[in-house]
PDB file of N, CA and C in Angstrom:
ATOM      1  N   UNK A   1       9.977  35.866 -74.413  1.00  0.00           N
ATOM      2  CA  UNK A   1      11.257  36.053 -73.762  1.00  0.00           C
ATOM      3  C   UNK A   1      11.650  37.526 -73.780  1.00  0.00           C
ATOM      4  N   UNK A   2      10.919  38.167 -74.742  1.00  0.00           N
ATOM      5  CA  UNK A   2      11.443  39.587 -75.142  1.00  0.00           C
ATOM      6  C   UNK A   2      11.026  40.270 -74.258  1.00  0.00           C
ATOM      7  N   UNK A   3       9.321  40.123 -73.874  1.00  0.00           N
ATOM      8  CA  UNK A   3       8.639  40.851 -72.643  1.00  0.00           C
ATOM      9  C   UNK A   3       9.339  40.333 -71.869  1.00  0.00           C
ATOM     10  N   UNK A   4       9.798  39.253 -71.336  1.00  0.00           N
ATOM     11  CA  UNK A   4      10.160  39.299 -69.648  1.00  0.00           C
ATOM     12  C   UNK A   4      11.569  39.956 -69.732  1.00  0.00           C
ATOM     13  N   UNK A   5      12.172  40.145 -70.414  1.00  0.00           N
ATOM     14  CA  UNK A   5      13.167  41.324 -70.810  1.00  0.00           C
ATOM     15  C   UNK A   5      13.181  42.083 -70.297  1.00  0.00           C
ATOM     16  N   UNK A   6      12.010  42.945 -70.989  1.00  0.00           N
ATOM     17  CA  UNK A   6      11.895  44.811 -70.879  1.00  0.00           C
ATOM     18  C   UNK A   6      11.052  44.143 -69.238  1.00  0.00           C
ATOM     19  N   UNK A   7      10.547  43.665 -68.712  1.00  0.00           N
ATOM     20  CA  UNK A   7       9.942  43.331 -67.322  1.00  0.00           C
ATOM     21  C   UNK A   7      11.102  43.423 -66.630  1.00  0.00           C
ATOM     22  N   UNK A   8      11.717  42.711 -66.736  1.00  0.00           N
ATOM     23  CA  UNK A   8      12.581  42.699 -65.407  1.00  0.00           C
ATOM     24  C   UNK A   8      13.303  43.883 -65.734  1.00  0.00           C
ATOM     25  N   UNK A   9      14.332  44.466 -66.548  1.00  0.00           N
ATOM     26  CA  UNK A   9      14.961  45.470 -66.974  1.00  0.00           C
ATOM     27  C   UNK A   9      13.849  46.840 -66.330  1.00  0.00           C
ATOM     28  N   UNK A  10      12.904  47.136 -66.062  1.00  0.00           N
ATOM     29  CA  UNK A  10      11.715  47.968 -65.662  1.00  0.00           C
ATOM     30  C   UNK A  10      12.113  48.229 -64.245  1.00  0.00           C
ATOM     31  N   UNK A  11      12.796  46.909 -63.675  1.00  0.00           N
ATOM     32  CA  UNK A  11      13.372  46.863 -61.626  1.00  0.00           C
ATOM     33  C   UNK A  11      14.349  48.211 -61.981  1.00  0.00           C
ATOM     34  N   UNK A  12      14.901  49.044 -61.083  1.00  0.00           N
ATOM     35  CA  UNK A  12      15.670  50.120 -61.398  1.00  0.00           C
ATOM     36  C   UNK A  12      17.076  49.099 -60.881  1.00  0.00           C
ATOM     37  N   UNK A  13      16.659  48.180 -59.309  1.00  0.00           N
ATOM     38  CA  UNK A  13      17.838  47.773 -58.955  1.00  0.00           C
ATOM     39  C   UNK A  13      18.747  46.351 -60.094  1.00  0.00           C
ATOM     40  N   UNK A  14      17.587  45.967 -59.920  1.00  0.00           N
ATOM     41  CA  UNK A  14      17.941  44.511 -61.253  1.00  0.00           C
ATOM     42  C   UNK A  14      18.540  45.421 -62.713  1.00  0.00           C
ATOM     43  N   UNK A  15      18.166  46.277 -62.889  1.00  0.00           N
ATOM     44  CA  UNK A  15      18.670  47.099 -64.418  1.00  0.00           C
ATOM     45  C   UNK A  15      20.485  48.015 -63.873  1.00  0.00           C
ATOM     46  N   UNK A  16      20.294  48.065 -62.657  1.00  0.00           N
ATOM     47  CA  UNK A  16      21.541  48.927 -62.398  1.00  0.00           C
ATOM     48  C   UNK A  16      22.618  47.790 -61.906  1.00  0.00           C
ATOM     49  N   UNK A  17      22.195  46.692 -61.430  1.00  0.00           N
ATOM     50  CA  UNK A  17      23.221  45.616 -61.128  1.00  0.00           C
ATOM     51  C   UNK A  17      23.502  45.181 -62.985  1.00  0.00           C
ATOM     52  N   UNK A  18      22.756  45.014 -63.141  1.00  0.00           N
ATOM     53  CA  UNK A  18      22.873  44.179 -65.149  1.00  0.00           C
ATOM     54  C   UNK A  18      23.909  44.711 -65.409  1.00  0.00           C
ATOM     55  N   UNK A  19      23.321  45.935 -65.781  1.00  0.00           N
ATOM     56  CA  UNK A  19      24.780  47.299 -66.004  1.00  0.00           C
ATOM     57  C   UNK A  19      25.935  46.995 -65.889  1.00  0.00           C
ATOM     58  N   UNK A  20      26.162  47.242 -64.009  1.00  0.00           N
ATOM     59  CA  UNK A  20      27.399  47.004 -63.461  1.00  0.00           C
ATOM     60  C   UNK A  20      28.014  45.864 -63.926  1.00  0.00           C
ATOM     61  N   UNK A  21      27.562  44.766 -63.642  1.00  0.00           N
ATOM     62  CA  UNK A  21      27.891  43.769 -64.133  1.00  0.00           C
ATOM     63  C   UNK A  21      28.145  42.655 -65.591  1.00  0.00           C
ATOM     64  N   UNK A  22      27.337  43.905 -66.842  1.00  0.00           N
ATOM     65  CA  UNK A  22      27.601  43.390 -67.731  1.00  0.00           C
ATOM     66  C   UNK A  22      29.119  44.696 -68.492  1.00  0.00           C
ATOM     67  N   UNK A  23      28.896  45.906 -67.946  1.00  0.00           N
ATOM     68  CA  UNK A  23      30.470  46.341 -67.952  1.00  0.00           C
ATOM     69  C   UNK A  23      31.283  45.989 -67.659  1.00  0.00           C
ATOM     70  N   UNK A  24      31.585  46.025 -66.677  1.00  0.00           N
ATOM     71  CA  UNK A  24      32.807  45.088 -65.469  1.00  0.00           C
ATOM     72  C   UNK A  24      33.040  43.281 -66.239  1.00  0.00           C
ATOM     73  N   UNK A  25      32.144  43.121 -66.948  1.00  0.00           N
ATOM     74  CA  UNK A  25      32.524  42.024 -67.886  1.00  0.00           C
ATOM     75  C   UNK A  25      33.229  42.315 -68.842  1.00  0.00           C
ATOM     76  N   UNK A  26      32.234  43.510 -69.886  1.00  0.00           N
ATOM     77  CA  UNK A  26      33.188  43.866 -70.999  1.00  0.00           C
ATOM     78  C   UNK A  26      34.598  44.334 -70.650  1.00  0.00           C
ATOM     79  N   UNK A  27      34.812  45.309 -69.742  1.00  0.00           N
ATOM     80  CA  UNK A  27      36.562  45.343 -68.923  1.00  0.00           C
ATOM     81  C   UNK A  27      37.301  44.239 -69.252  1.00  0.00           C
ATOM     82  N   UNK A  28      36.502  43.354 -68.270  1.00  0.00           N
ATOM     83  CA  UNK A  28      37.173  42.071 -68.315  1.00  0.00           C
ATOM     84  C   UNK A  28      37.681  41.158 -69.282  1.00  0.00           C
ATOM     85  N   UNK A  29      37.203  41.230 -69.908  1.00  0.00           N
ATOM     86  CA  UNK A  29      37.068  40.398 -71.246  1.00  0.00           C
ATOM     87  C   UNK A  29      38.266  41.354 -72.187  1.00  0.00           C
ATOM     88  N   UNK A  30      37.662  42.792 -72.206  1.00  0.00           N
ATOM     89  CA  UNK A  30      38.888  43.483 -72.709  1.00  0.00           C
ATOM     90  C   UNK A  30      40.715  43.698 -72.156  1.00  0.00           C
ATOM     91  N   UNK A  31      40.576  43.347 -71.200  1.00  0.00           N
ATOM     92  CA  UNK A  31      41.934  43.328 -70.247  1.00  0.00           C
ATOM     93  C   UNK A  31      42.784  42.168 -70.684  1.00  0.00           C
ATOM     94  N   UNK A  32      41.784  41.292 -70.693  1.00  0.00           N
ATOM     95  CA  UNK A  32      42.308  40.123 -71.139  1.00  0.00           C
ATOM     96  C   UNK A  32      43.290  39.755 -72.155  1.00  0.00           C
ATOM     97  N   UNK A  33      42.347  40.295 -72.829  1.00  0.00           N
ATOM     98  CA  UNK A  33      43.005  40.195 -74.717  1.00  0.00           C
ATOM     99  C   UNK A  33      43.771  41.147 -74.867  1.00  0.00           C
ATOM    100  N   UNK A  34      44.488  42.589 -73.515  1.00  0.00           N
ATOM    101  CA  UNK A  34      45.058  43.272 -73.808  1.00  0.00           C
ATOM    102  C   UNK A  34      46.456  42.604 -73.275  1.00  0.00           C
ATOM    103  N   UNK A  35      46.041  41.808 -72.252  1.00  0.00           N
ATOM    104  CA  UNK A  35      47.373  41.289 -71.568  1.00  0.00           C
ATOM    105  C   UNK A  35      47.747  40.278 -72.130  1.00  0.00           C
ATOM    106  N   UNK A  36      46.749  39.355 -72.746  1.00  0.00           N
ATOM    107  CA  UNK A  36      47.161  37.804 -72.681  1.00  0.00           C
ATOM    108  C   UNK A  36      48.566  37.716 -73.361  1.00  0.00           C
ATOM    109  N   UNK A  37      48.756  38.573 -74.535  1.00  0.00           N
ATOM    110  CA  UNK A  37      50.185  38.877 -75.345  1.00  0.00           C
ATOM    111  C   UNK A  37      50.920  38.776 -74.842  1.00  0.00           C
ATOM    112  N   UNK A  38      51.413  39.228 -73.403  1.00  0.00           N
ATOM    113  CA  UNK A  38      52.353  40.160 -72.965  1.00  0.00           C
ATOM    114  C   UNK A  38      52.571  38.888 -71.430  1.00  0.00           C
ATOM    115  N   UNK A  39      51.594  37.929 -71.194  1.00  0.00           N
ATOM    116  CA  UNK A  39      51.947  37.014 -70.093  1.00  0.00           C
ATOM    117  C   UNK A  39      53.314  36.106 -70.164  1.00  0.00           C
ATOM    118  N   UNK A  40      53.523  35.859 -68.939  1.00  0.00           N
ATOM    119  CA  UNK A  40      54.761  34.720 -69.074  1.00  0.00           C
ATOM    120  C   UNK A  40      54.000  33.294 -69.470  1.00  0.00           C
ATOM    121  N   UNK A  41      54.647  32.274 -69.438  1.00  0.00           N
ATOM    122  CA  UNK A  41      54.670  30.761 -69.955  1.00  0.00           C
ATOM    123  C   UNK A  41      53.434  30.734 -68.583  1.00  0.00           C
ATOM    124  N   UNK A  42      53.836  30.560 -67.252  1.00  0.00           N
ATOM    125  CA  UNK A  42      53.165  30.684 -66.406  1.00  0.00           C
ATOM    126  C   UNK A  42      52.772  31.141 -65.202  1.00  0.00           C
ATOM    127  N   UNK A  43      51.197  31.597 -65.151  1.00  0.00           N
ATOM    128  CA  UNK A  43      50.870  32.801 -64.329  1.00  0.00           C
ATOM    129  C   UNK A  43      50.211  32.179 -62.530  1.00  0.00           C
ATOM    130  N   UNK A  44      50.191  32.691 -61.452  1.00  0.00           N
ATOM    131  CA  UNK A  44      49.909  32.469 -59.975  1.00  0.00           C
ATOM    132  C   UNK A  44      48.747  32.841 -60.315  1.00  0.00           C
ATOM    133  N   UNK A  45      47.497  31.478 -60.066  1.00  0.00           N
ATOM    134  CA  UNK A  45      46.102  31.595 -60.054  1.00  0.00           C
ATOM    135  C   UNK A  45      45.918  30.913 -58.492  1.00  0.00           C
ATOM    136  N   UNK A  46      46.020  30.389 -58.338  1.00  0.00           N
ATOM    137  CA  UNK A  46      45.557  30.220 -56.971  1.00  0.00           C
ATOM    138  C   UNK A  46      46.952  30.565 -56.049  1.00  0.00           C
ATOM    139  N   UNK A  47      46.247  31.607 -55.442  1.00  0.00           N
ATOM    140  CA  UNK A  47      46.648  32.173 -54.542  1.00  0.00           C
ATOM    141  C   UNK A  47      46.406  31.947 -53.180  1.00  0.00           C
ATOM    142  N   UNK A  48      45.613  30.926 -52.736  1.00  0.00           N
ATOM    143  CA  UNK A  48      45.570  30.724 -51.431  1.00  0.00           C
ATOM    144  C   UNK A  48      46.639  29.405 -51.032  1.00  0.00           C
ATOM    145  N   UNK A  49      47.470  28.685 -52.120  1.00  0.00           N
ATOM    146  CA  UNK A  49      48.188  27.833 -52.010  1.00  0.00           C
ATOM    147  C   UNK A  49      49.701  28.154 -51.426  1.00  0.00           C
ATOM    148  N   UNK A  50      50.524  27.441 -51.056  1.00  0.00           N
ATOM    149  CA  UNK A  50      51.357  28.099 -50.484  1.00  0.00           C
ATOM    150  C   UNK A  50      52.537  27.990 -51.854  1.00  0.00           C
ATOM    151  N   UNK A  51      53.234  29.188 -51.778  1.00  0.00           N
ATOM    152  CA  UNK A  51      54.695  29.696 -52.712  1.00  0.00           C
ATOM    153  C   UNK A  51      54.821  28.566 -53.684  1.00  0.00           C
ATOM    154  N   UNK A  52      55.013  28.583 -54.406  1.00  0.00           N
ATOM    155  CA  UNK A  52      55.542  27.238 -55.995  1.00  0.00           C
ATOM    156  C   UNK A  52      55.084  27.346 -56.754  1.00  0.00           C
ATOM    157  N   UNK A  53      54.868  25.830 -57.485  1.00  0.00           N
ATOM    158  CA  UNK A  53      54.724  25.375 -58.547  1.00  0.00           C
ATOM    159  C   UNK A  53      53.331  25.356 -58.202  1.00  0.00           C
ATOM    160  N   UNK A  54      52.714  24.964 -57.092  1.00  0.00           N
ATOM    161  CA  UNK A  54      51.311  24.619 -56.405  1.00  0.00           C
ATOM    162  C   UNK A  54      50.319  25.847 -57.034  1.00  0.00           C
ATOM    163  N   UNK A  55      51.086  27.136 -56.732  1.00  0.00           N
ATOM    164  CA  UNK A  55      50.075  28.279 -57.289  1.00  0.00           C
ATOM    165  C   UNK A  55      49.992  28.227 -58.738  1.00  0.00           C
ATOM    166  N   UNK A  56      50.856  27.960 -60.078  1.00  0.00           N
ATOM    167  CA  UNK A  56      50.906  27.986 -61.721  1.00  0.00           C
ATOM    168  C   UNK A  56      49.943  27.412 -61.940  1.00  0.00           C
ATOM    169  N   UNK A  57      49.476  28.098 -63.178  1.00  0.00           N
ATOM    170  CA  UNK A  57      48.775  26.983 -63.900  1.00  0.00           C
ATOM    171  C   UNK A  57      49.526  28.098 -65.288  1.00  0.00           C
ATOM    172  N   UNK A  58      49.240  27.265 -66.812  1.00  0.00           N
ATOM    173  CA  UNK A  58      49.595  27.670 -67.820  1.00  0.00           C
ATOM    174  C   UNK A  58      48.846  29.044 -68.420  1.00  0.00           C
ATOM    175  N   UNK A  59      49.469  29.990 -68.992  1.00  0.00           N
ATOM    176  CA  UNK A  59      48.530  30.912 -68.881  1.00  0.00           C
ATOM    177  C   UNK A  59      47.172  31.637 -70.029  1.00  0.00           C
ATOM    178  N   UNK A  60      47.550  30.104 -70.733  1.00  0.00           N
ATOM    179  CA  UNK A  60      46.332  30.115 -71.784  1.00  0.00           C
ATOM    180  C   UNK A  60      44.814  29.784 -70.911  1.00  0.00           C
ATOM    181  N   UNK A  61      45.323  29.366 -69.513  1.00  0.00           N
ATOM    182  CA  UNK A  61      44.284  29.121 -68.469  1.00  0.00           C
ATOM    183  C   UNK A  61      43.019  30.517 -68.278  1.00  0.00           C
ATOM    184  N   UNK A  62      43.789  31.478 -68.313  1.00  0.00           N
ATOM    185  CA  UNK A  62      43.225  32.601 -67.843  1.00  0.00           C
ATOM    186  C   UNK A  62      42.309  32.878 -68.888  1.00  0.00           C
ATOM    187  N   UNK A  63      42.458  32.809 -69.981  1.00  0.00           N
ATOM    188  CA  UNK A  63      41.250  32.869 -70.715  1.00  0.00           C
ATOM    189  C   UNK A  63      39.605  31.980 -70.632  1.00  0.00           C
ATOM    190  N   UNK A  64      40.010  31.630 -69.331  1.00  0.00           N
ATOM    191  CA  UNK A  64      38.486  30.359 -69.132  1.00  0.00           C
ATOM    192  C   UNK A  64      37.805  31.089 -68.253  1.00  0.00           C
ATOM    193  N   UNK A  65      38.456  31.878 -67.380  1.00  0.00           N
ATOM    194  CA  UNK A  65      37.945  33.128 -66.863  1.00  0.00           C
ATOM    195  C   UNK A  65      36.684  33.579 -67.048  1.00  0.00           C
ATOM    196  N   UNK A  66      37.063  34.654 -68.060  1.00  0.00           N
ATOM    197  CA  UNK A  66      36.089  35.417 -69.042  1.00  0.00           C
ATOM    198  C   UNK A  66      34.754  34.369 -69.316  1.00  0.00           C
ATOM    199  N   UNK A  67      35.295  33.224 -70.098  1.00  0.00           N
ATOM    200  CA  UNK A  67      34.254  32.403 -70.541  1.00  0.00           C
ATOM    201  C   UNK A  67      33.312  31.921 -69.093  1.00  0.00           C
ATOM    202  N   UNK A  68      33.775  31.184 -68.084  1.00  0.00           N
ATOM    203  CA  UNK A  68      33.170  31.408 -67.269  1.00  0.00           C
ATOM    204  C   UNK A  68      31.602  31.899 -66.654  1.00  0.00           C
ATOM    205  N   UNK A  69      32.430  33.578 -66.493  1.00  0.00           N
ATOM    206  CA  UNK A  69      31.644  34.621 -65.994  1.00  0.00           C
ATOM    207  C   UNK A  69      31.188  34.538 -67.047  1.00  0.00           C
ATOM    208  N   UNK A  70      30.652  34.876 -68.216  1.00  0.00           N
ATOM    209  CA  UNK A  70      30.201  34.882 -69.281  1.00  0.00           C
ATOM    210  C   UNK A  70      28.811  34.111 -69.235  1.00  0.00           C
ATOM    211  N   UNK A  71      29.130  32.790 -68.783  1.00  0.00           N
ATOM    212  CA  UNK A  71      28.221  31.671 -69.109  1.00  0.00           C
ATOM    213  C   UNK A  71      27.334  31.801 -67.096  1.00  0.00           C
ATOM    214  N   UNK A  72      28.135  32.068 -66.556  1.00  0.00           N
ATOM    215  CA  UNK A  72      27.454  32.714 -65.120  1.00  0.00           C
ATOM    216  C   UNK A  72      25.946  33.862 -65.588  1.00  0.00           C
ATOM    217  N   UNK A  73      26.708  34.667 -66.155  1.00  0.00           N
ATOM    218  CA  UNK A  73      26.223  36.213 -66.408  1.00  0.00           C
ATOM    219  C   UNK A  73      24.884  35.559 -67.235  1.00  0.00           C
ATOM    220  N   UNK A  74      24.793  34.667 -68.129  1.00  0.00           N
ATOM    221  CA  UNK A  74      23.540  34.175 -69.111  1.00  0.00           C
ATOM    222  C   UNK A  74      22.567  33.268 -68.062  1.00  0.00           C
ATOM    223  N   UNK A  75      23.450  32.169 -67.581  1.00  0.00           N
ATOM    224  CA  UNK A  75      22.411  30.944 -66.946  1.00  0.00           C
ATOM    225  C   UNK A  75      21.910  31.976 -65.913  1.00  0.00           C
ATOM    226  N   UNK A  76      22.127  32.959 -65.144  1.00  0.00           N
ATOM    227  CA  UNK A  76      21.476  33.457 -64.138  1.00  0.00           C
ATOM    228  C   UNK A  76      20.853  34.795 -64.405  1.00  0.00           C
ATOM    229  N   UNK A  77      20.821  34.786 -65.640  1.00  0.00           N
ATOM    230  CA  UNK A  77      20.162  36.111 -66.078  1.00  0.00           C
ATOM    231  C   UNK A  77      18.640  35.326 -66.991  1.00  0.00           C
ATOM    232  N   UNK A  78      18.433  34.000 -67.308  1.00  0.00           N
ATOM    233  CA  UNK A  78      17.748  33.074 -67.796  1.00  0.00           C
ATOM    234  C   UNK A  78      17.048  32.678 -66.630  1.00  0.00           C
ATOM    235  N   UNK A  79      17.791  32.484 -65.162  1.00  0.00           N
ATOM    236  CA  UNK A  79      16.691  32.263 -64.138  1.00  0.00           C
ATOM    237  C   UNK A  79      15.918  33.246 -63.242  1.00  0.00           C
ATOM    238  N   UNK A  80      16.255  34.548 -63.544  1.00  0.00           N
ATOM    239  CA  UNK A  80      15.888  35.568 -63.343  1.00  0.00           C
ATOM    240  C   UNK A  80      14.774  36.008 -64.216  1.00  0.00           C
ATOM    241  N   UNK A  81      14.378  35.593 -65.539  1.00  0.00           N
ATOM    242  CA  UNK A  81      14.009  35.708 -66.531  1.00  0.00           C
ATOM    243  C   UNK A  81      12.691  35.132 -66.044  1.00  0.00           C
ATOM    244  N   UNK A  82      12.988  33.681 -65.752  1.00  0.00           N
ATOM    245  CA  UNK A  82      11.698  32.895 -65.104  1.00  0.00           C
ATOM    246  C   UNK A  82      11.144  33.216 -63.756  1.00  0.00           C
ATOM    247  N   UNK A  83      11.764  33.906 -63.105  1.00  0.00           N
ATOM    248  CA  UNK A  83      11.752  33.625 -61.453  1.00  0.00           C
ATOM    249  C   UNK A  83      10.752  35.765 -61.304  1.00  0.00           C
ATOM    250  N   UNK A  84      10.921  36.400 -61.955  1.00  0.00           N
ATOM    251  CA  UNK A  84      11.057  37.911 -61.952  1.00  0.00           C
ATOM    252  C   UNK A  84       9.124  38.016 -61.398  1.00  0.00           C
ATOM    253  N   UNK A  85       8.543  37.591 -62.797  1.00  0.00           N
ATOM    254  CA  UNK A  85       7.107  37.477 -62.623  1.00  0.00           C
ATOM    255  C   UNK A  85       6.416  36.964 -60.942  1.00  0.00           C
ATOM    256  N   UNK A  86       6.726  35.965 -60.018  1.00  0.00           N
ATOM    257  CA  UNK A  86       6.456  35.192 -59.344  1.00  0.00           C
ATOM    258  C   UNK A  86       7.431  35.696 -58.030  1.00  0.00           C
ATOM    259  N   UNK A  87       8.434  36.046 -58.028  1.00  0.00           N
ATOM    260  CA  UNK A  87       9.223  36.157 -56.914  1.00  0.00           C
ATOM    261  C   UNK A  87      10.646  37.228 -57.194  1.00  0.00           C
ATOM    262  N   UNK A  88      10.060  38.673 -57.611  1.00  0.00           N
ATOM    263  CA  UNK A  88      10.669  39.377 -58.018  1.00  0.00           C
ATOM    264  C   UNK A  88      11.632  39.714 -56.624  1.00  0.00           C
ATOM    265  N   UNK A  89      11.789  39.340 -55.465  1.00  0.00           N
ATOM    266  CA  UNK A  89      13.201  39.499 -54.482  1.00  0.00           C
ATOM    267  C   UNK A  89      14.138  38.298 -54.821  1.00  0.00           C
ATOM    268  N   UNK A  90      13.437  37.119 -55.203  1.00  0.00           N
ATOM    269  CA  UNK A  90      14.846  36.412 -55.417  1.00  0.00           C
ATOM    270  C   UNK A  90      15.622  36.720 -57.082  1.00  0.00           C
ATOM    271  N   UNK A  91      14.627  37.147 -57.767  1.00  0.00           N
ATOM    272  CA  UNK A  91      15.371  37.714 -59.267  1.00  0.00           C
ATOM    273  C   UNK A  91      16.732  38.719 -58.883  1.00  0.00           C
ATOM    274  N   UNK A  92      15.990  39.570 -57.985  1.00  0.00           N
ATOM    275  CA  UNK A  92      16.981  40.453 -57.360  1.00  0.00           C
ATOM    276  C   UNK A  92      17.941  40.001 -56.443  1.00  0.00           C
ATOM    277  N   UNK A  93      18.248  39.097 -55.881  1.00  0.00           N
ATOM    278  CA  UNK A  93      18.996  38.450 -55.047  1.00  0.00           C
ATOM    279  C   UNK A  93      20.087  37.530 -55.690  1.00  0.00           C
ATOM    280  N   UNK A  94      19.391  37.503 -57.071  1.00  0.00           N
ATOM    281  CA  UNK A  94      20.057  36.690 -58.027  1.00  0.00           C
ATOM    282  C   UNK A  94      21.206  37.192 -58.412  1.00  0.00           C
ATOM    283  N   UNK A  95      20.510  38.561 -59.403  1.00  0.00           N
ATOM    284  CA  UNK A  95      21.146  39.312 -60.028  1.00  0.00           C
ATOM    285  C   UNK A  95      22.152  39.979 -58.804  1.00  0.00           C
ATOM    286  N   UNK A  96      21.752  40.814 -58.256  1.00  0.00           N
ATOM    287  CA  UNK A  96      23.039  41.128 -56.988  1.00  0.00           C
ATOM    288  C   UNK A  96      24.296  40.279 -56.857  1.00  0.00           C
ATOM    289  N   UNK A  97      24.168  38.754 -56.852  1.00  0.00           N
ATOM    290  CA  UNK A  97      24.998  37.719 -56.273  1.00  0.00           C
ATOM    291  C   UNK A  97      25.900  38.044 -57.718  1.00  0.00           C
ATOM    292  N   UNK A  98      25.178  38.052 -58.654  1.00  0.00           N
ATOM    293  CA  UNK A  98      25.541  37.982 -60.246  1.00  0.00           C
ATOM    294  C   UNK A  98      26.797  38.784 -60.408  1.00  0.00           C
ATOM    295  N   UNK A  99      25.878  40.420 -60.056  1.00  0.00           N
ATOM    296  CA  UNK A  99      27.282  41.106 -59.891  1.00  0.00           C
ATOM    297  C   UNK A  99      28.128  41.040 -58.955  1.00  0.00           C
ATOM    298  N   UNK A 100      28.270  40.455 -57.762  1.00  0.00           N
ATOM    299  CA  UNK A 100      29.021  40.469 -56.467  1.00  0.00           C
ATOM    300  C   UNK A 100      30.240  39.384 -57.322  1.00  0.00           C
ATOM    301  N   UNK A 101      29.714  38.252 -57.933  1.00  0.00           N
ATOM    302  CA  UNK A 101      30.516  37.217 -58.423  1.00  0.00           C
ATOM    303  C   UNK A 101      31.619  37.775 -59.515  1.00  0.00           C
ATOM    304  N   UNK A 102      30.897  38.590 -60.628  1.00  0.00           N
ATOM    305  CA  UNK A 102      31.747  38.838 -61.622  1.00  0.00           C
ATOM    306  C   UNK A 102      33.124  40.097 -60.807  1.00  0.00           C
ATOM    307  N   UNK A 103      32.276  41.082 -59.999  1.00  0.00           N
ATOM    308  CA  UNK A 103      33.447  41.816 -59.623  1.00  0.00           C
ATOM    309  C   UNK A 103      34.459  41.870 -58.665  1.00  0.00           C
ATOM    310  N   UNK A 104      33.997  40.037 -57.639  1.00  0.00           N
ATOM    311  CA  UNK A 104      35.298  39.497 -57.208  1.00  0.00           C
ATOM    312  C   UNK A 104      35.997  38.917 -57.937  1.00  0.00           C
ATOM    313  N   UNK A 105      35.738  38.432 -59.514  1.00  0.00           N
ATOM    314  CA  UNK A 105      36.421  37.777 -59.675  1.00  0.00           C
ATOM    315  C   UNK A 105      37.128  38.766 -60.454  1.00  0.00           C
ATOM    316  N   UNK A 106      36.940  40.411 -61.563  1.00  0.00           N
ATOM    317  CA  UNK A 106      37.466  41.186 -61.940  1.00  0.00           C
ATOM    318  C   UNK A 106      38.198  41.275 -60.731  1.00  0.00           C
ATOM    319  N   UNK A 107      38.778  41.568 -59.718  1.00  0.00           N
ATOM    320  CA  UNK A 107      39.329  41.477 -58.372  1.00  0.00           C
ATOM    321  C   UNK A 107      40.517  40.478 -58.292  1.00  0.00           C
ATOM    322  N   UNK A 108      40.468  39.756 -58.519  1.00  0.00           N
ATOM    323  CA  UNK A 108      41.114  38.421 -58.369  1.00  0.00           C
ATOM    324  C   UNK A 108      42.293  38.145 -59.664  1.00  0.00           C
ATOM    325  N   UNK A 109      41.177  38.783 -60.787  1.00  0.00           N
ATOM    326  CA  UNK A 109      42.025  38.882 -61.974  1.00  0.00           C
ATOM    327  C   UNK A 109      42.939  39.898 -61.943  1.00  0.00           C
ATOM    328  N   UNK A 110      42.584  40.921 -61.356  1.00  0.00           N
ATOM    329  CA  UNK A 110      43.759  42.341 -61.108  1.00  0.00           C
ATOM    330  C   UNK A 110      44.850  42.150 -60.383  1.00  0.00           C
ATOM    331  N   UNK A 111      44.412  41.077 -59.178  1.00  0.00           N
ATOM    332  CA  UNK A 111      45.653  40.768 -58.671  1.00  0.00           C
ATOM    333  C   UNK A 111      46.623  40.298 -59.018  1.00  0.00           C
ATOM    334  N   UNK A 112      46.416  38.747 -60.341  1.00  0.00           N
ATOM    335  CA  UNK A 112      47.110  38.162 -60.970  1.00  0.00           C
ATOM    336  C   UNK A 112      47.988  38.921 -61.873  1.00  0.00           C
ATOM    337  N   UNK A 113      47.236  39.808 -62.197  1.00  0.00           N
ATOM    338  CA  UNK A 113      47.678  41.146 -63.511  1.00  0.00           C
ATOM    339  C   UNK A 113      48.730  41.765 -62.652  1.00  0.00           C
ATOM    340  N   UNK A 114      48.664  42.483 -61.420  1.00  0.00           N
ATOM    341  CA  UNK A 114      49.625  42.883 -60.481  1.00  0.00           C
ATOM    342  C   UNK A 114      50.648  41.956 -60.291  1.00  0.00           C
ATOM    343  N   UNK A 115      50.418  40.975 -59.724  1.00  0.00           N
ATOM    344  CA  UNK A 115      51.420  39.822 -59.528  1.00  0.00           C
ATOM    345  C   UNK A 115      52.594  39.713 -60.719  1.00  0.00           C
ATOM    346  N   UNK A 116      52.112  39.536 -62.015  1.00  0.00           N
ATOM    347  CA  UNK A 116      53.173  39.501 -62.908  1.00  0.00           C
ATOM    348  C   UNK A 116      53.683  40.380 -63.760  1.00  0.00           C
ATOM    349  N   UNK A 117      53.186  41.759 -63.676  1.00  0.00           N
ATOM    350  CA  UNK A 117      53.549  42.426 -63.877  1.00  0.00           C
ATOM    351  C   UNK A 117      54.366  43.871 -63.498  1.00  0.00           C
TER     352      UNK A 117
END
């Protein structure tokens, strides 16, 4: 597991998405625990709903977030792991999506952060 590690990590693009995307996590994860203190009772997560109660959810919610992407960032960094040797464009197609996912959703989370604050 260790070699297909340093293997795939060897791609310049697969090693520079990891990066991006395993920073833009740590952010994330750190933002979190900087705000969660400081949230109201309850925060506007879905935002494509219309004005109310429809958009709240409680805001111990937002911490599932993080966990989430987290568990995204592993299972698809595990099929990349397998897939790298045999079909090193979809490893990369993987990983890309990987980071595209975590930094809409850092995105999404900023807005909420804007929204109530």
């Amino acid at each position: 597991m260790k070699e297909n590690f340093k293997t795939l990590l060897k791609d310049k693009m697969i090693r520079m998405l990891f990066i991006f995307a395993f920073v833009l996590l740590m952010v994330h994860i750190f933002l979190v625990a900087l705000f969660y203190p400081n949230l109201p009772p309850y925060i506007p997560f879905f935002n494509s709903m219309p004005w109310g109660d429809a958009r709240l959810i409680p805001s111990y919610l937002i911490l599932s977030l993080p966990i989430v992407l987290c568990a995204v960032f592993v299972i698809n960094l595990g099929f990349e792991l397998q897939l790298y040797k045999k079909f090193p464009l979809t490893a990369r197609v993987l990983q890309f999506n990987t980071a595209l996912f975590i930094f809409l959703s850092f995105l999404a989370f900023l807005q909420i952060i804007f929204l109530v604050f």
